[in-house]
N, C-alpha and C. Protein backbone atom coordinates (compact mmCIF):
# COMPACT_ATOMS: atom_id res chain seq x y z
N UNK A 1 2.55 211.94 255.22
CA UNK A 1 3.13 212.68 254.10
C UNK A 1 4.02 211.75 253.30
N UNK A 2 3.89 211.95 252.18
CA UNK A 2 4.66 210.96 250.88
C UNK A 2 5.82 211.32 250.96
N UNK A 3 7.26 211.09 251.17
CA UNK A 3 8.49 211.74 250.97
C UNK A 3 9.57 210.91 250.11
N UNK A 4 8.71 210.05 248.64
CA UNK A 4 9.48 209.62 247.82
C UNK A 4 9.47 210.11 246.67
N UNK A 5 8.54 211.47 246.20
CA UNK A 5 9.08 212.77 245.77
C UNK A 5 9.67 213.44 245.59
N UNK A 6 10.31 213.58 246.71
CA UNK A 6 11.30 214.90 247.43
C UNK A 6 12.64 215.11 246.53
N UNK A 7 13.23 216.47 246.64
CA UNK A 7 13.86 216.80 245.86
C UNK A 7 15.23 215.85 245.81
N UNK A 8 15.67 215.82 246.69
CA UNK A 8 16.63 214.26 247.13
C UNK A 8 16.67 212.86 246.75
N UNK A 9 15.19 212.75 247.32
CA UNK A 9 15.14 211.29 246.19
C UNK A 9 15.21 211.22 244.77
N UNK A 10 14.32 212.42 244.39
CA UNK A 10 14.61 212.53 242.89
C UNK A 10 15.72 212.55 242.35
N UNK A 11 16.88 213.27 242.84
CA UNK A 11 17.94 213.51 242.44
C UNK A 11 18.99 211.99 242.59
N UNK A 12 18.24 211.33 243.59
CA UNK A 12 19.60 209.93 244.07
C UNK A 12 18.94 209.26 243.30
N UNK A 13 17.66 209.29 242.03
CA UNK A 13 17.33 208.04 241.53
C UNK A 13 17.46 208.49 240.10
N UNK A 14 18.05 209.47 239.89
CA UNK A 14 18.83 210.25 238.07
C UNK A 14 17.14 210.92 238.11
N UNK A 15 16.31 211.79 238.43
CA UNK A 15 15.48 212.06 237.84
C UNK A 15 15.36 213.84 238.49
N UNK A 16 14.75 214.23 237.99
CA UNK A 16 15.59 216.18 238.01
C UNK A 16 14.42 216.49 238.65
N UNK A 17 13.56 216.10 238.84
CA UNK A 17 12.08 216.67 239.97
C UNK A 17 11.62 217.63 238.81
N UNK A 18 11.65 218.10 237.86
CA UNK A 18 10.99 218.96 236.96
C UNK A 18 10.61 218.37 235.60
N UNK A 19 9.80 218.60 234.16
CA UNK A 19 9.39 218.18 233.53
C UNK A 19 10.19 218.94 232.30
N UNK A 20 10.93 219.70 232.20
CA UNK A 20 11.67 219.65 231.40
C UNK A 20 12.55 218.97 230.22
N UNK A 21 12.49 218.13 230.50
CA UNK A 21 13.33 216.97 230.12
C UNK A 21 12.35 216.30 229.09
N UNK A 22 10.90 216.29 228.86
CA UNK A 22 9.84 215.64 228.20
C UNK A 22 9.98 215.70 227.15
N UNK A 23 10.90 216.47 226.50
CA UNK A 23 11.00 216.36 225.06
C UNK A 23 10.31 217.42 223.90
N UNK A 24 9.93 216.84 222.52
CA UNK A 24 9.13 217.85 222.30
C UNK A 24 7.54 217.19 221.59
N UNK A 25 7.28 216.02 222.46
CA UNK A 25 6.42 215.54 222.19
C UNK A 25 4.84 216.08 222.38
N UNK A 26 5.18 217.15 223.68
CA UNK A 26 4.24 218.50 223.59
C UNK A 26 3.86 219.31 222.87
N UNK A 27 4.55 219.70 222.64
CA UNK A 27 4.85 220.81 221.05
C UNK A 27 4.20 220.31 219.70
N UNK A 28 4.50 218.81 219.72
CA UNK A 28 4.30 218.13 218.50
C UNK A 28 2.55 218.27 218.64
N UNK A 29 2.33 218.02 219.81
CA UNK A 29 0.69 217.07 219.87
C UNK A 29 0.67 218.87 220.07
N UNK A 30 0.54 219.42 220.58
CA UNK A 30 -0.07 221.30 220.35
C UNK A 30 -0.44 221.77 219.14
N UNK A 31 1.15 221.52 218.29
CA UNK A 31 0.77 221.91 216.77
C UNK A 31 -0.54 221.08 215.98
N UNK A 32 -0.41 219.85 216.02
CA UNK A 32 -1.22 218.61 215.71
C UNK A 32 -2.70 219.13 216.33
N UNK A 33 -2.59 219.22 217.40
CA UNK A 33 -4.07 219.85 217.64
C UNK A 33 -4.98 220.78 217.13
N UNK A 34 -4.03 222.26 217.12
CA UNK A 34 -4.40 223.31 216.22
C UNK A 34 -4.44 223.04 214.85
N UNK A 35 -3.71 221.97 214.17
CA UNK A 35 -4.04 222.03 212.87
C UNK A 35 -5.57 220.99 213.01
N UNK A 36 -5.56 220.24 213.60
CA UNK A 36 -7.02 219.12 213.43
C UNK A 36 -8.19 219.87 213.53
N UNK A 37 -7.57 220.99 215.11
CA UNK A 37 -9.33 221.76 215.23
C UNK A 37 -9.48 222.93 214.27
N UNK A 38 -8.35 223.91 213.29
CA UNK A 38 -8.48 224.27 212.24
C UNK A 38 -9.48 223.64 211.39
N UNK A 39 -8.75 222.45 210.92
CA UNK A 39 -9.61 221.50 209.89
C UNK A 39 -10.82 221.22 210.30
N UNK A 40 -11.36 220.72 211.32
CA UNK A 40 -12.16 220.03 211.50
C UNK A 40 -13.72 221.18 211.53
N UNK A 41 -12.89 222.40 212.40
CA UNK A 41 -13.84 223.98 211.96
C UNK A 41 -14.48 224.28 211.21
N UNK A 42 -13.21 224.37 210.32
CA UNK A 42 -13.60 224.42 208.39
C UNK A 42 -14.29 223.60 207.87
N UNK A 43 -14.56 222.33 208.56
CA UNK A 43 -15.26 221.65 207.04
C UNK A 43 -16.69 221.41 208.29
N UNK A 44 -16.77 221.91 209.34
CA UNK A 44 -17.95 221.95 209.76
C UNK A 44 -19.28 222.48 209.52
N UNK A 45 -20.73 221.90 209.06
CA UNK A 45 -21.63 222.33 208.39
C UNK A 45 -22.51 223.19 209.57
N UNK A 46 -22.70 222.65 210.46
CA UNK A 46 -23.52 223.10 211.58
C UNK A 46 -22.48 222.98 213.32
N UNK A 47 -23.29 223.98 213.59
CA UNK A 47 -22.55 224.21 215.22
C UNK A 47 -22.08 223.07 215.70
N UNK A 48 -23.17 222.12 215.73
CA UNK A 48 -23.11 220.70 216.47
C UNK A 48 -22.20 219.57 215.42
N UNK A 49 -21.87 219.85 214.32
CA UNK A 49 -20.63 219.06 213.54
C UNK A 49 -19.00 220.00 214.49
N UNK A 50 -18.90 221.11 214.49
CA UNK A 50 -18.16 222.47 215.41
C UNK A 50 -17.66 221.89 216.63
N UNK A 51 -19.25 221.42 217.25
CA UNK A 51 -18.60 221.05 218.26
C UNK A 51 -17.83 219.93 218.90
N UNK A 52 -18.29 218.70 218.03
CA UNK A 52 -17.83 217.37 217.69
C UNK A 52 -16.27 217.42 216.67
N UNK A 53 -16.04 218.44 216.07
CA UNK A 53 -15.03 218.46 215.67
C UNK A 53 -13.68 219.12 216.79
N UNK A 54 -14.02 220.05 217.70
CA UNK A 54 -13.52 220.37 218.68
C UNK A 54 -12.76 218.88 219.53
N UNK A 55 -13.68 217.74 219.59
CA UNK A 55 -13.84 216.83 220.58
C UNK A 55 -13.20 215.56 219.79
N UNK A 56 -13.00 215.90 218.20
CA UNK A 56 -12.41 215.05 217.54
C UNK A 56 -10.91 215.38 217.78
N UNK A 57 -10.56 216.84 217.84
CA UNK A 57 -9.08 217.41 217.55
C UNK A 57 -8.28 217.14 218.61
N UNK A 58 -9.16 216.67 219.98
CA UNK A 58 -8.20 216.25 221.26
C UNK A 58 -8.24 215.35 221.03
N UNK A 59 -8.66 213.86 220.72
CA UNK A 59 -8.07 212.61 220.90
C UNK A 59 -7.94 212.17 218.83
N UNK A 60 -6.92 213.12 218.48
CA UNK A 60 -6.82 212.61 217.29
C UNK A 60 -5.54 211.68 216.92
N UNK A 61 -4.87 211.52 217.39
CA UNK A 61 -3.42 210.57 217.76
C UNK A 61 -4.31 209.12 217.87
N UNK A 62 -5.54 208.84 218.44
CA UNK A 62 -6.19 207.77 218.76
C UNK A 62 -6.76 207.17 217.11
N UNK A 63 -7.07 208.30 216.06
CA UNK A 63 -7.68 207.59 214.99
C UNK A 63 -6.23 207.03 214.11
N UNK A 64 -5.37 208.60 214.01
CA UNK A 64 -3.93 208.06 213.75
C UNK A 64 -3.55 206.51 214.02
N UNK A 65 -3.81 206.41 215.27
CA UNK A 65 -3.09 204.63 215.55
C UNK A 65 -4.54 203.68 215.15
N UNK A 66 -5.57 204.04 215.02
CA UNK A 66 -6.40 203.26 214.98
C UNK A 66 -6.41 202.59 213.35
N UNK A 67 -6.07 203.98 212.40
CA UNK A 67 -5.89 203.72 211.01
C UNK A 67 -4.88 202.89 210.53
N UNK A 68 -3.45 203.54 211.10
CA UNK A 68 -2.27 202.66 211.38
C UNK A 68 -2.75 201.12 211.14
N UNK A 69 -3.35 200.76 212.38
CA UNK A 69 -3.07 199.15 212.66
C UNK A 69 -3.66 199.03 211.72
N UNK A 70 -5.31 199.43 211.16
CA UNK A 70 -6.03 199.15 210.10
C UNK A 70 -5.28 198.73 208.84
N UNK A 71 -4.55 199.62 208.58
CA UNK A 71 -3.63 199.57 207.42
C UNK A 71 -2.75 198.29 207.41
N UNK A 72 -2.26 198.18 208.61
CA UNK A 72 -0.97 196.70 208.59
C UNK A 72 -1.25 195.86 209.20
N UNK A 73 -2.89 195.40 209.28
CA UNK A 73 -3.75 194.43 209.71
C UNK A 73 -3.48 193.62 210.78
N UNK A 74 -2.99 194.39 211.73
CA UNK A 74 -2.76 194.06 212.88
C UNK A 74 -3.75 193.88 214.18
């Protein structure tokens, strides 16, 4: 059994054993999601654009940084 988990250790190494603390970087990427798979719905011509747009709206933070670097030619 693993016991560098435990509610003890967590607590003697500053860390609260719960996820609370994460911020609202959840929230952010939730909203961000629902608005991409909104969009991506809407401008879908056929089921199979639908469903690829579904599959676009979870890893869309990835084109975000991908455009990013594009942009500052990095």
């Amino acid at each position: 059994m693993d016991m560098e988990n435990t509610p003890s250790n967590c607590q003697s190494k500053g860390r609260s054993g719960n996820a609370a603390g994460a911020g609202a970087s959840g929230g952010l990427y939730g909203l961000g999601f629902i608005g991409a798979l909104v969009y991506y719905i809407v401008h879908a011509t056929s089921f199979l654009a639908g469903c690829l747009g579904v599959l676009k709206a979870l890893v869309w933070p990835a084109f975000v940084v991908y455009e990013l670097m594009a942009f500052l030619k990095m």
